[in-house]
Protein backbone atom coordinates (compact mmCIF):
# COMPACT_ATOMS: atom_id res chain seq x y z
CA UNK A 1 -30.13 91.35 -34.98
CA UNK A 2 -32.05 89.67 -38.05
CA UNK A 3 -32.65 85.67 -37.28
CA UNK A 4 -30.35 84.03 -39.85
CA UNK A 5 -32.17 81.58 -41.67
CA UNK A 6 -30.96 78.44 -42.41
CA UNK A 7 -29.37 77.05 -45.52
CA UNK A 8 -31.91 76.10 -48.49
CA UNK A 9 -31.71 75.35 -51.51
CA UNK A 10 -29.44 78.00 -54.05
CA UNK A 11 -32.69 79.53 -55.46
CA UNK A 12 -33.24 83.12 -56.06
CA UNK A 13 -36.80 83.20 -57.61
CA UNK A 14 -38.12 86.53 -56.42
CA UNK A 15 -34.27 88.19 -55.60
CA UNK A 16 -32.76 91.10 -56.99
CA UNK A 17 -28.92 90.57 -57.97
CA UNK A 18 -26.72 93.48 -59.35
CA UNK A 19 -23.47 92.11 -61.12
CA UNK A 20 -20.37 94.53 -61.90
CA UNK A 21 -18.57 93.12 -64.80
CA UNK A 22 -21.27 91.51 -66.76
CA UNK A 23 -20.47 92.01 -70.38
CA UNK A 24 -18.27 89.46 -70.75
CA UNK A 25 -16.04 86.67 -69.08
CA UNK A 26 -17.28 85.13 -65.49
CA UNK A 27 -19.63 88.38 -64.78
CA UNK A 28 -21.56 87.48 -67.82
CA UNK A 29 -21.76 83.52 -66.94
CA UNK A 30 -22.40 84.53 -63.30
CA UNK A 31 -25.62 86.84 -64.41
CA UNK A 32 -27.23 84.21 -66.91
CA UNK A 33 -26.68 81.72 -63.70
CA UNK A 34 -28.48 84.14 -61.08
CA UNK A 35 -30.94 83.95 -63.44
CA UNK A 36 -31.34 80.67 -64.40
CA UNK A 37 -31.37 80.35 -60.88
CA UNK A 38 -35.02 82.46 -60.61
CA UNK A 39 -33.35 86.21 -60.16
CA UNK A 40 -33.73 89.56 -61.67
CA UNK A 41 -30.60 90.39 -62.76
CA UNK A 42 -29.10 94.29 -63.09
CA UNK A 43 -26.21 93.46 -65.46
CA UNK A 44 -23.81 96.10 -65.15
CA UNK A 45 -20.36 96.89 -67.21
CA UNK A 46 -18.40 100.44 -69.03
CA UNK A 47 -19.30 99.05 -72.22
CA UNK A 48 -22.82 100.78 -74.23
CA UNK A 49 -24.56 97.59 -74.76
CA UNK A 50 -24.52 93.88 -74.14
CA UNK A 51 -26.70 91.23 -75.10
CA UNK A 52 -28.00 87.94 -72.71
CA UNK A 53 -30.82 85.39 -73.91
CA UNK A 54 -32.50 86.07 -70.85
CA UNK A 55 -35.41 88.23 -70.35
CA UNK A 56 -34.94 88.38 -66.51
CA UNK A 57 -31.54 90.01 -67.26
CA UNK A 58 -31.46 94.04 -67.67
CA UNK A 59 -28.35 95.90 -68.76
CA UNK A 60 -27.25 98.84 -67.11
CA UNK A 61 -24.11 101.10 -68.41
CA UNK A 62 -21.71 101.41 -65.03
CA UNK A 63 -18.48 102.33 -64.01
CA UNK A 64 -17.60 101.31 -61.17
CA UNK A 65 -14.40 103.61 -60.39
CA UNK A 66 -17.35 106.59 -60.60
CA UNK A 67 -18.58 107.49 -57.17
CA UNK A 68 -21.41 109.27 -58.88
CA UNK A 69 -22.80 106.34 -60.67
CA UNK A 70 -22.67 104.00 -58.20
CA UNK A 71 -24.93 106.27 -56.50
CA UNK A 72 -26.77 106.42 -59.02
CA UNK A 73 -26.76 102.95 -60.05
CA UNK A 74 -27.89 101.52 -56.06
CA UNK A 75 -30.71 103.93 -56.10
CA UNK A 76 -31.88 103.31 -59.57
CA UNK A 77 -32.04 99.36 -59.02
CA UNK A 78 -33.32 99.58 -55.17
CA UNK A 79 -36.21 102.32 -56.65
CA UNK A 80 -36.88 100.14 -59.93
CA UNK A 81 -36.94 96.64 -58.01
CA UNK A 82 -37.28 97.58 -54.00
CA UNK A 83 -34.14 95.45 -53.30
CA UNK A 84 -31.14 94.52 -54.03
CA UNK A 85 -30.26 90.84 -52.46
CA UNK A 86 -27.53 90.51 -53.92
CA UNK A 87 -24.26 92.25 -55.14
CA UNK A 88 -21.88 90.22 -57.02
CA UNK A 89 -18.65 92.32 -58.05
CA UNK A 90 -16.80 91.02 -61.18
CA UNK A 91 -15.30 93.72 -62.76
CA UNK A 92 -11.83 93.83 -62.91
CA UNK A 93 -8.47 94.25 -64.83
CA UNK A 94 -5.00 93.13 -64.61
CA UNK A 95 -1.56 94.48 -65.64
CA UNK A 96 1.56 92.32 -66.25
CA UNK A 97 4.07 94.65 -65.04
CA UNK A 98 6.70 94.11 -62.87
CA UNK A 99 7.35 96.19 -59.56
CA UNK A 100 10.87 97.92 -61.16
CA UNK A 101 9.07 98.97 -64.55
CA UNK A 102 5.33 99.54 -62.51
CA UNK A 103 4.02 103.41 -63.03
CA UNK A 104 2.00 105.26 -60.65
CA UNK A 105 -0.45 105.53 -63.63
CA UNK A 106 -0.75 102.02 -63.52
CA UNK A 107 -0.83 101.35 -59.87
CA UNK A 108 -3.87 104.12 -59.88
CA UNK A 109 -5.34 101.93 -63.17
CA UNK A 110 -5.58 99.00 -61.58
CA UNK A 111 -6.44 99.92 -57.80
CA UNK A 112 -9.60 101.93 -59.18
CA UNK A 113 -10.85 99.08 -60.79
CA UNK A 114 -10.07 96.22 -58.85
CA UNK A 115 -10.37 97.58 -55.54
CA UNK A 116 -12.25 101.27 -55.07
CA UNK A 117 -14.36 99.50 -57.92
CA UNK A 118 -15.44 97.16 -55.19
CA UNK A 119 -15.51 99.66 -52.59
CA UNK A 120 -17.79 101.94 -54.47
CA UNK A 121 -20.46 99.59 -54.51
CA UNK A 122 -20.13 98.03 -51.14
CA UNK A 123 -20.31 101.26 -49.15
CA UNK A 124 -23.70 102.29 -51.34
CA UNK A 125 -25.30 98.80 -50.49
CA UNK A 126 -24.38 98.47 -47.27
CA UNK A 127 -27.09 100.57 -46.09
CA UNK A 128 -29.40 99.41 -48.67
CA UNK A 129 -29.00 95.60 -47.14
CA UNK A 130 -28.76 97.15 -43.19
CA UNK A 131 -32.27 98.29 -43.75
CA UNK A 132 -33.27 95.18 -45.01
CA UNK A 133 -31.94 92.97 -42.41
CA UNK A 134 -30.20 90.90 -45.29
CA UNK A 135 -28.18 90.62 -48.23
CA UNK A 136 -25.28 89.05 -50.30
CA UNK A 137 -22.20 90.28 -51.60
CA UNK A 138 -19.45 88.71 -53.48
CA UNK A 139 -16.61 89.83 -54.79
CA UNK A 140 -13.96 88.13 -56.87
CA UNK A 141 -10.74 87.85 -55.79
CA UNK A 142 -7.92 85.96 -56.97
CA UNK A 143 -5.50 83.01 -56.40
CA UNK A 144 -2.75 85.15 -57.18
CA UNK A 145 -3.06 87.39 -53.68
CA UNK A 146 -2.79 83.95 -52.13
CA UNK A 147 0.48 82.88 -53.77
CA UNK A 148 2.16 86.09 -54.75
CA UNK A 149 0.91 86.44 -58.78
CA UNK A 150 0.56 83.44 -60.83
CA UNK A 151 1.42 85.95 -64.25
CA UNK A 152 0.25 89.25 -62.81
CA UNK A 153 1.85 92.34 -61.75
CA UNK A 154 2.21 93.32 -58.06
CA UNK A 155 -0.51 95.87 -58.63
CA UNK A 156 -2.83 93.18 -59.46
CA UNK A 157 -1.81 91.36 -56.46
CA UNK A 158 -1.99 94.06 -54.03
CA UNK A 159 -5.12 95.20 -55.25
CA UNK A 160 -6.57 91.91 -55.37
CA UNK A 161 -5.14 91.41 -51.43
CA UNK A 162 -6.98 94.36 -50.14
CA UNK A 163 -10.50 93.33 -51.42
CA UNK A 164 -10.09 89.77 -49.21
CA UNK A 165 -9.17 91.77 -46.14
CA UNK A 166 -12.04 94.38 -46.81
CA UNK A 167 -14.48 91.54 -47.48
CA UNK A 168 -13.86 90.14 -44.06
CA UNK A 169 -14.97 93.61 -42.41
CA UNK A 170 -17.46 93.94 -44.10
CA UNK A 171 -18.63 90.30 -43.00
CA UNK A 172 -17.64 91.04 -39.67
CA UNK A 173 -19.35 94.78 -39.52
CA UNK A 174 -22.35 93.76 -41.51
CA UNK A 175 -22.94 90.12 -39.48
CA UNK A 176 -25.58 91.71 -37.04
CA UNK A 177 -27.45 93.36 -39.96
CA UNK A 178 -27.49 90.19 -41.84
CA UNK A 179 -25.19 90.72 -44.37
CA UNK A 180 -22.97 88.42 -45.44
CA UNK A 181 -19.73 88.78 -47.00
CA UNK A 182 -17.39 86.51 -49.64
CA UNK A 183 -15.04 86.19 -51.84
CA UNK A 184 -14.30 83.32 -54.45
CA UNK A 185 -10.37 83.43 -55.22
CA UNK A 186 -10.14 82.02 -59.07
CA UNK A 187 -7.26 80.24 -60.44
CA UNK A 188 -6.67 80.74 -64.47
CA UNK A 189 -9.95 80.88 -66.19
CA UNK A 190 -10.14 81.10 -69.31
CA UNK A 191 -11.57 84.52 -70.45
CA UNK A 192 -10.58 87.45 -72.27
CA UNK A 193 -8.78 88.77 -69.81
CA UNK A 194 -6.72 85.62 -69.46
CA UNK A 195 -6.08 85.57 -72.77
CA UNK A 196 -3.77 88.42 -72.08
CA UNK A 197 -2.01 86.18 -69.63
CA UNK A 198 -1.40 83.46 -72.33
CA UNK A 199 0.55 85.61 -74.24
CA UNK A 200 2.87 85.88 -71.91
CA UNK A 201 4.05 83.28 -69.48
CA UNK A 202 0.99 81.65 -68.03
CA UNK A 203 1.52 78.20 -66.72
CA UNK A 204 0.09 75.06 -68.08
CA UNK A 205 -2.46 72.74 -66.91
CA UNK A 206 -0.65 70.27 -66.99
CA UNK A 207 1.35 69.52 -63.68
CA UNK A 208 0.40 72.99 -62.41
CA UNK A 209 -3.67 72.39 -62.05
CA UNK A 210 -4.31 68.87 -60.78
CA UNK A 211 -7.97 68.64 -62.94
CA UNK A 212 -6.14 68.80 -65.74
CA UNK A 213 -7.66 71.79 -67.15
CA UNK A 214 -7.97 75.70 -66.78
CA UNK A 215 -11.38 76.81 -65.41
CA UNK A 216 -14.06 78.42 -67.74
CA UNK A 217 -16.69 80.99 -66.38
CA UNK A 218 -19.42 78.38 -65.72
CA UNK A 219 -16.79 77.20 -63.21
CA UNK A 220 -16.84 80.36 -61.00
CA UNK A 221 -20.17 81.81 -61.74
CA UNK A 222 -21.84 78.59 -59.88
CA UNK A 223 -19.52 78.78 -56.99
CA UNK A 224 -20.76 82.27 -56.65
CA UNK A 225 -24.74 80.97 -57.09
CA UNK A 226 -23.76 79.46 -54.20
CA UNK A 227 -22.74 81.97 -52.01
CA UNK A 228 -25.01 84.16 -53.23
CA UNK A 229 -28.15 82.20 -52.52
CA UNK A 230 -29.69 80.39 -49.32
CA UNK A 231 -27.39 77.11 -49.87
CA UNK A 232 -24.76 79.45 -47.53
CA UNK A 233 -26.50 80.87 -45.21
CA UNK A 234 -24.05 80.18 -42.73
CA UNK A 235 -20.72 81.09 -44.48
CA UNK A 236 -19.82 84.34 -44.43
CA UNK A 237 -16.33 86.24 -44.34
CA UNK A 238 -15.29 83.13 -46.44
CA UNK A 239 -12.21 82.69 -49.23
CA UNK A 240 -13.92 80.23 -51.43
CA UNK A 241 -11.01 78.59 -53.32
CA UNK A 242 -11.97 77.42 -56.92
CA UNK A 243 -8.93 76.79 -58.93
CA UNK A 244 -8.39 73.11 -60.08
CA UNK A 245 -6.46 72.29 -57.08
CA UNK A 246 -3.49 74.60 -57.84
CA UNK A 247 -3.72 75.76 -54.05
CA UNK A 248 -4.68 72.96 -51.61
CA UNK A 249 -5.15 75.69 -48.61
């Protein structure tokens, strides 16, 4: 077993971080933190092209529900870079549906993306960070697997329920090989995918979030800075709760 160092300061100068998600919303804000925080950062998302003022961030074209490219995509960075410290798994998507008027188009929508979209990556890397003797993933979760949906469909719920419980095997199955395993559980942030929410009937701030506000990206990209660098280096197989104060847990 690798000797688990202990916690330091959350820098990554000299780290390799690959972020699903990245184009827009808390992936984006979580790659321009990595590197702010000293990283190289393989930005990933389906979209052709996305811009970052950062010249330690590189954009990759990825979709996650592919088996193929995330083959491709952990071989290319681990080749290009010689490591990958970090995985940080933002990609995502979210249907409003409810369970009487769900399809089984949807259900598979939303399961490939939220959930074999984190278990595409995580089985790839696993390896990658066993032969290292350590690495960091984190995936994003939600609030709403903890409480049933806050304006989400079941699908959204379910699928955001399974990535918690496979994040904690993979903490427990990778502990010995020194990698670590997390998962920050967001309450309403406010990105475009939210914005979807609001249309509907998303809950106010006010007497619903204790802060006072809804979270922006900056919120939940430096929660995961911190779980992705040395400042955690003994947390692992965590539920990091960042959400205003709407769940007290």
């Amino acid at each position: 077993m690798p000797t688990i160092p202990i916690s330091a300061p959350a820098r990554l100068h000299g780290k390799i971080a690959l972020v699903t998600g990245a184009a827009g919303g808390i992936g984006r804000a979580t790659a321009l933190a990595l590197a702010e925080a000293g990283a190289t950062v393989v930005a990933t998302d389906i979209a052709d092209h996305a811009e970052f003022e950062s010249d330690k961030i590189i954009y990759r074209r990825y979709d996650v529900t592919s088996r193929d490219e995330t083959r491709s995509i952990i071989a290319e960075t681990k080749a290009e870079h010689g490591a990958i410290d970090a995985l940080i798994l933002c990609a995502g998507t979210i249907s409003h549906k409810h369970l009487v008027d769900s399809t089984d188009d949807e259900w598979r929508s939303i399961l490939d993306v939220n959930l074999m979209g984190v278990v595409n990556p995580v089985r790839e890397v696993f390896p990658v960070m066993a032969e290292q003797g350590m690495g960091k993933i984190v995936a994003l979760g939600s609030i709403a697997s903890k409480i049933g949906g806050v304006a989400s469909g079941p699908s959204y719920v379910a699928a955001k329920s399974a990535v918690h419980g496979l994040m904690k095997w993979v903490a427990k199955n990778g502990a010995d090989k020194g990698i670590y395993a997390s998962v920050i559980a967001p309450g309403p942030v406010e990105t475009p995918m939210w914005e979807t929410v609001t249309q509907r009937a998303a809950p106010s701030p006010n007497g619903s979030v204790p802060l006072g506000r809804f979270g922006q990206p900056e919120d939940i990209a430096q929660a995961i800075l911190f779980l992705a660098s040395p400042a955690s280096n003994w947390i692992t197989g965590t539920v990091l709760d960042v959400n205003g104060g709407m769940l007290m847990d």
